[in-house]
Structure formats: structure tokens, C-alpha cells
Protein backbone atom coordinates (compact mmCIF):
# COMPACT_ATOMS: atom_id res chain seq x y z
CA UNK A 1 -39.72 12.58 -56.39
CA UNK A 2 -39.56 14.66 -53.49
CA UNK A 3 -39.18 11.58 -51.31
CA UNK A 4 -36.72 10.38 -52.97
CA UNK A 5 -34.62 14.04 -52.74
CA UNK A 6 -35.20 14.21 -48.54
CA UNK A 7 -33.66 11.04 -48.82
CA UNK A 8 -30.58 11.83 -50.97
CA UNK A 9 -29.51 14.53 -48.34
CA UNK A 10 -31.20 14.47 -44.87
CA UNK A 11 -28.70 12.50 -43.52
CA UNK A 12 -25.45 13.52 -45.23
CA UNK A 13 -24.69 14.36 -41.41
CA UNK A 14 -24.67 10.45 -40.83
CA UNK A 15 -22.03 10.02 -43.70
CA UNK A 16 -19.60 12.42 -42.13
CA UNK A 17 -19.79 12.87 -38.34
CA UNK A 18 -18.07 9.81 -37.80
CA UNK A 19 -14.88 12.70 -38.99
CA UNK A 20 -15.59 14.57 -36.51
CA UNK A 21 -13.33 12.22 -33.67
CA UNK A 22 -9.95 13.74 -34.64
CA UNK A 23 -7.13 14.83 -32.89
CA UNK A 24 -7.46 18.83 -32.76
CA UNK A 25 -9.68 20.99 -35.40
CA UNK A 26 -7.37 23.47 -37.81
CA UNK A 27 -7.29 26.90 -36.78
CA UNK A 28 -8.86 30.12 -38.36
CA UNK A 29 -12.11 31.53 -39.36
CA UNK A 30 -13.69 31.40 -42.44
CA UNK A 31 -16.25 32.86 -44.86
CA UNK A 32 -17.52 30.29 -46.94
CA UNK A 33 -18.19 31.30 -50.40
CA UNK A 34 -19.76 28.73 -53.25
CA UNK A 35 -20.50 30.56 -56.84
CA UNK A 36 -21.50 27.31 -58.06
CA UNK A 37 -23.93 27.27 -55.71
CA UNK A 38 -24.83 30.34 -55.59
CA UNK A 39 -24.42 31.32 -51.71
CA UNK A 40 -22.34 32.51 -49.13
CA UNK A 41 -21.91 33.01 -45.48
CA UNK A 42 -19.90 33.89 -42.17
CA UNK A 43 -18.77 31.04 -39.65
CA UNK A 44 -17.87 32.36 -36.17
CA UNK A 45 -14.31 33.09 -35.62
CA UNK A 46 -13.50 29.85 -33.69
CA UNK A 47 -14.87 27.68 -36.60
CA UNK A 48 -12.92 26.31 -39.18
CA UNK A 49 -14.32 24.76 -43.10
CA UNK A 50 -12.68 21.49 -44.44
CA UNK A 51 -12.09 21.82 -48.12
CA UNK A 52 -14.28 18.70 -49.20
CA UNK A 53 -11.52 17.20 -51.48
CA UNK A 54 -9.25 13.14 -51.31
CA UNK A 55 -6.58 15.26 -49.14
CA UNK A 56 -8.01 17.21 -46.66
CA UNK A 57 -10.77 13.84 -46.15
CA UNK A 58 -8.15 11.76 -45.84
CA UNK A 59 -5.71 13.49 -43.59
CA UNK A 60 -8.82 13.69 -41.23
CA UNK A 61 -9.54 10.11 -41.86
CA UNK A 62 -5.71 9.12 -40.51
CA UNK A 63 -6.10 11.40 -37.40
CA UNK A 64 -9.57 9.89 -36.46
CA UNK A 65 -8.54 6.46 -36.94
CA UNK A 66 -4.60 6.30 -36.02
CA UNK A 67 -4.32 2.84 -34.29
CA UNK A 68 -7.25 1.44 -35.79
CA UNK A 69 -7.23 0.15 -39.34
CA UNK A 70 -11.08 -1.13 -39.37
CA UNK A 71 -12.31 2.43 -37.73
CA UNK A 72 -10.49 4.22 -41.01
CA UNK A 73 -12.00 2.35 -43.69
CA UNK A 74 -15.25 2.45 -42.16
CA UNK A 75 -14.64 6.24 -41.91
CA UNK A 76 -13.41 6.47 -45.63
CA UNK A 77 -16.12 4.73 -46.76
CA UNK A 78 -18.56 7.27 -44.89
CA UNK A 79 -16.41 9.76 -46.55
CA UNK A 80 -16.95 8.54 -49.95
CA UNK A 81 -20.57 8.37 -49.16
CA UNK A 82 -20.78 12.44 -48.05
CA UNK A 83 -19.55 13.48 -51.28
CA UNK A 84 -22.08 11.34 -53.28
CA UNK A 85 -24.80 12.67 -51.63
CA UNK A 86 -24.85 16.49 -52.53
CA UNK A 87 -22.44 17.66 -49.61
CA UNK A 88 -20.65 21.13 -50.42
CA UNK A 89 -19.35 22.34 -47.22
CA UNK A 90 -18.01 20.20 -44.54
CA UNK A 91 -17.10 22.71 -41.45
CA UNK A 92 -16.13 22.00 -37.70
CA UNK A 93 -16.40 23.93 -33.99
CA UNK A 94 -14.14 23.24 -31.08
CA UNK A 95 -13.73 19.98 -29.86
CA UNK A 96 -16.11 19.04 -26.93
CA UNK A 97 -15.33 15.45 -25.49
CA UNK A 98 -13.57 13.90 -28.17
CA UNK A 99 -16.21 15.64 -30.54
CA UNK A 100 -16.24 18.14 -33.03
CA UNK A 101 -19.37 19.97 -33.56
CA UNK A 102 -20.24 20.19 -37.21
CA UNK A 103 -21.69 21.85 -40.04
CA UNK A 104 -22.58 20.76 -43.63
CA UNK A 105 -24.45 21.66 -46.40
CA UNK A 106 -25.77 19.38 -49.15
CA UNK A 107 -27.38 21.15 -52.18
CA UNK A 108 -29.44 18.86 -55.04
CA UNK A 109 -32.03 19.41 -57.90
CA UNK A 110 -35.59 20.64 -56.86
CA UNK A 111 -36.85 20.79 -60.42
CA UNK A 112 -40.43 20.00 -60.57
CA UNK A 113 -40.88 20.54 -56.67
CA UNK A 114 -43.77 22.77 -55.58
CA UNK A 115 -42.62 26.39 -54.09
CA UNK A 116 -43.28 28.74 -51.19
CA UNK A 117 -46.19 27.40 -48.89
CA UNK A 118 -46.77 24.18 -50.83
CA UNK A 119 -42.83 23.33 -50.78
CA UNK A 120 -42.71 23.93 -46.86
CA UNK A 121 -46.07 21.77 -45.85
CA UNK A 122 -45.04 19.04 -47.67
CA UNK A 123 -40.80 19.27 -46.31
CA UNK A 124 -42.22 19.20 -42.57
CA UNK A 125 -44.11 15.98 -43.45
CA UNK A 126 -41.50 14.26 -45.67
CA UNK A 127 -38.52 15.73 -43.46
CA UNK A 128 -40.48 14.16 -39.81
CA UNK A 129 -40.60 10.41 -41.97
CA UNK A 130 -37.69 10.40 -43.43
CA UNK A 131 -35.13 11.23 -40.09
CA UNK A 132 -37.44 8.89 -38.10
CA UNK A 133 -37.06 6.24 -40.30
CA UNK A 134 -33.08 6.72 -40.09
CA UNK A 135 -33.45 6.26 -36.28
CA UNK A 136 -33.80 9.71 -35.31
CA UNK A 137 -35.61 10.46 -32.25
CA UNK A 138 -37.59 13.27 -30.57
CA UNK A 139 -38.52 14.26 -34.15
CA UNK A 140 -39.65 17.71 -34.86
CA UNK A 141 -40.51 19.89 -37.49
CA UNK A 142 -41.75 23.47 -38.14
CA UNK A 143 -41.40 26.33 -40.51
CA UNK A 144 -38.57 28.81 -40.39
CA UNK A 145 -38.80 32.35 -41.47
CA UNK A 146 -35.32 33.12 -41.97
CA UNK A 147 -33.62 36.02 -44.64
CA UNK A 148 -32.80 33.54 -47.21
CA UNK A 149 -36.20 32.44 -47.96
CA UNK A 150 -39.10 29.99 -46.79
CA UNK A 151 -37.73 26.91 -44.97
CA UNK A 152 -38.54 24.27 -42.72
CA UNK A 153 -36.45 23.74 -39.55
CA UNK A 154 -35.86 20.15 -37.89
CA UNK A 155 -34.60 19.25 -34.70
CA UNK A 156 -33.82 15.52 -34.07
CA UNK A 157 -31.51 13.07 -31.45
CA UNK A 158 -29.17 10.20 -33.29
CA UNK A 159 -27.16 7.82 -31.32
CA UNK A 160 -24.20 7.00 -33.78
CA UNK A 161 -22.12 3.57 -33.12
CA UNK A 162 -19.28 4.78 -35.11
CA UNK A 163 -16.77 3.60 -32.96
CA UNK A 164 -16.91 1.11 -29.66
CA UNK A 165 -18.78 4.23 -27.45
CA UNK A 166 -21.90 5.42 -29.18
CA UNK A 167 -22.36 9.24 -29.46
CA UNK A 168 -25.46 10.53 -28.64
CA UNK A 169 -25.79 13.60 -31.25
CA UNK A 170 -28.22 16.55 -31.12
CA UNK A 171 -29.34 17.99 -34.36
CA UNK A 172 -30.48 20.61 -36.84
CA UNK A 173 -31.74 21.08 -39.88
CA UNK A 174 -32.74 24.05 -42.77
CA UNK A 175 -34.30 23.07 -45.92
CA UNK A 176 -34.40 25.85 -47.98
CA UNK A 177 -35.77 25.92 -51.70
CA UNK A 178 -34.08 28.23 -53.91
CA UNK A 179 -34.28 28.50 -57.69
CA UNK A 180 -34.42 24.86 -59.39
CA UNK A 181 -32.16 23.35 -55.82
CA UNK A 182 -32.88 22.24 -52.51
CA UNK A 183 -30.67 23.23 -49.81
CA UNK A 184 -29.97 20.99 -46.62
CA UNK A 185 -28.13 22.97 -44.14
CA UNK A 186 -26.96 20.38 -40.63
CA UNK A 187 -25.82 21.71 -37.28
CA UNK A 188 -24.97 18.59 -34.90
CA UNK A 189 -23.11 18.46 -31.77
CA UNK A 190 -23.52 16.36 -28.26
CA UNK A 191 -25.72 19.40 -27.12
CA UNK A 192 -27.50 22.12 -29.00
CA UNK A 193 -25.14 24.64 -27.53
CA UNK A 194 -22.10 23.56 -29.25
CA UNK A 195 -23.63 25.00 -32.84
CA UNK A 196 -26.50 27.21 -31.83
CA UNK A 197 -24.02 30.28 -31.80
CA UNK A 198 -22.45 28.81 -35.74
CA UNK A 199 -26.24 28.32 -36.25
CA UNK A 200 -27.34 31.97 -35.58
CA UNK A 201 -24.20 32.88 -37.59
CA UNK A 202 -24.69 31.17 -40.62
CA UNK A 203 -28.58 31.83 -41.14
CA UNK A 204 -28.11 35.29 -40.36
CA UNK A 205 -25.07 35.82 -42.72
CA UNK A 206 -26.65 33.70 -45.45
CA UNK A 207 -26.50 35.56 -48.53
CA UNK A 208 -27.77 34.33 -52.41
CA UNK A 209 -25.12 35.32 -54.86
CA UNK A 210 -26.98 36.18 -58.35
């Protein structure tokens, strides 16, 4: 079962990056608050959240694919994809080279899953498998000790083909168990420092709400 829920959301980054090749990013800072979710926290001042609904996707969408028809409905299909697989928060950074650095969070059921130690040796072994076998290179894996509970942090490399230039795409990963859910948090960008600042931010400013 756990196999089956690193697969669900470890690479809800894959579904939605291809977003990220717009025009300009909106301006304005956010805090990002889910009650259904139970969580909240800060995003640095020059990062903006995309409400994940048909409108906000879609005007994205047009901007990413203006003058090319097959690049949109590849992208709304992606799209589609995202918000099947557990993702809750969609945000982006500045552009840098036609690319917006990114941030999501996916959140699914972790009912029957181990907890504390157990849940954390068996993420960093499930969590290594599962990005390799979605192409991921320079794999790694290790546990986190962060404010909002045990976790296991990833780094990986993804080359995406999402439009005629591939994107080579740095990125990072928090699983975090909390109650009865698992909680996927991705930081991608063409370099590690376009979301280690939104990164530091986020886990730092992570707060459970009940």
C-alpha cells in the first residue's frame, strides 16, 4: 500500500511543471492557508500561489502555449493529471530562463502506514525506487528533522521534454506523515538556488492547524 501512495504523489511535480513556461508570474506574496488540510505557511515575498481551480489552470495553460495548439493540450492534460493526484497548492518564484521555479504540495491517505522511525526508513527506500524509476537521476534520500514532524528529504535531477528544448530540473522533496495523511511537499527549479530560499521559508513557517 505504501508503494502504491509514493506513487500517487512523488511526481505530481511532473504533471505540472510543464506550467511553469508562461509569460510573466502574477505579482504578490502569499500565506498559504488549507483548513482542510490542516496546515499553513509563509512563501517569500517575491512568490506568488496559483489557486488550483479550471480558470486560473487554464489562463496559465493559454500563456504557456500561445502559438502552439499541440503544446496546450499536452499541458491541459498534465493539468488534469496534477489535480488527480492529491495536489493542493500549486505556487511559483520568478522566472529564470523561460522558467518558473515551483512549489506544490500533494496531500493523500496514510491510513494503515507505520509512524515515526518505521514510517521514515521505509519512505527513504520507497521514495529512492520510486523517482528512479520515473527517470530521476542523482537520487538521494535522507531523514529530515524539521518543526513539523519526522520526514524524509529527497533530492533528485529530471530532464523534462515538455516542449522542443528539454529542461533539465533540479529537485526537492518532504514527505511528512501527519495524522491519517501523507504530505509531499516539491521545490524544483533549473538550479537549487531558485527555491532553496522558498524552501527554508516554507519548512520553517510550516504550521499544523488543529
Amino acid at each position: 500500500m505504501r508503494r502504491l501512495l509514493v506513487r500517487k504523489l512523488a511526481f505530481s511535480l511532473t504533471a505540472v511543471v510543464g506550467l511553469l513556461m508562461a509569460s510573466s508570474a502574477p505579482a504578490g506574496a502569499a500565506t498559504v492557508s488549507e483548513a482542510q488540510y490542516g496546515f499553513t505557511f509563509s512563501l517569500p515575498s517575491n512568490w506568488t500561489q496559483i489557486p488550483l481551480n479550471a480558470k486560473d489552470i487554464g489562463a496559465i495553460i493559454g500563456a504557456a502555449a500561445k502559438g502552439d495548439p499541440a503544446l496546450e493540450n499536452v499541458l491541459d492534460q498534465q493539468a488534469v493529471a496534477a489535480t488527480k493526484k492529491g495536489l493542493k497548492v500549486f505556487a511559483v518564484g520568478p522566472i529564470s530562463g523561460g522558467f518558473f521555479p515551483n512549489l506544490n504540495v500533494g496531500v493523500t491517505s496514510a491510513m494503515g502506514a507505520p509512524t515515526g522511525s518505521a514510517f521514515v526508513s521505509l519512505m527513504m527506500a520507497e521514495v529512492k525506487i520510486t523517482l528512479t524509476e520515473a527517470g530521476a537521476t542523482h537520487v538521494d534520500a535522507a531523514p529530515a528533522h524539521l518543526p513539523l514532524g519526522p520526514a524524509v528529504q529527497a533530492g533528485y535531477q529530471l530532464k523534462l521534454s515538455v516542449t522542443a528544448h528539454p529542461v533539465l530540473v533540479h529537485g526537492l522533496q518532504f514527505y511528512v506523515e501527519h495524522g491519517s495523511r501523507l504530505y509531499v511537499i516539491t521545490f524544483s527549479g533549473t538550479t537549487p538556488a531558485e527555491y532553496q530560499p522558498a524552501a527554508h521559508e516554507v519548512v520553517t513557517s510550516w504550521h499544523w492547524q488543529g
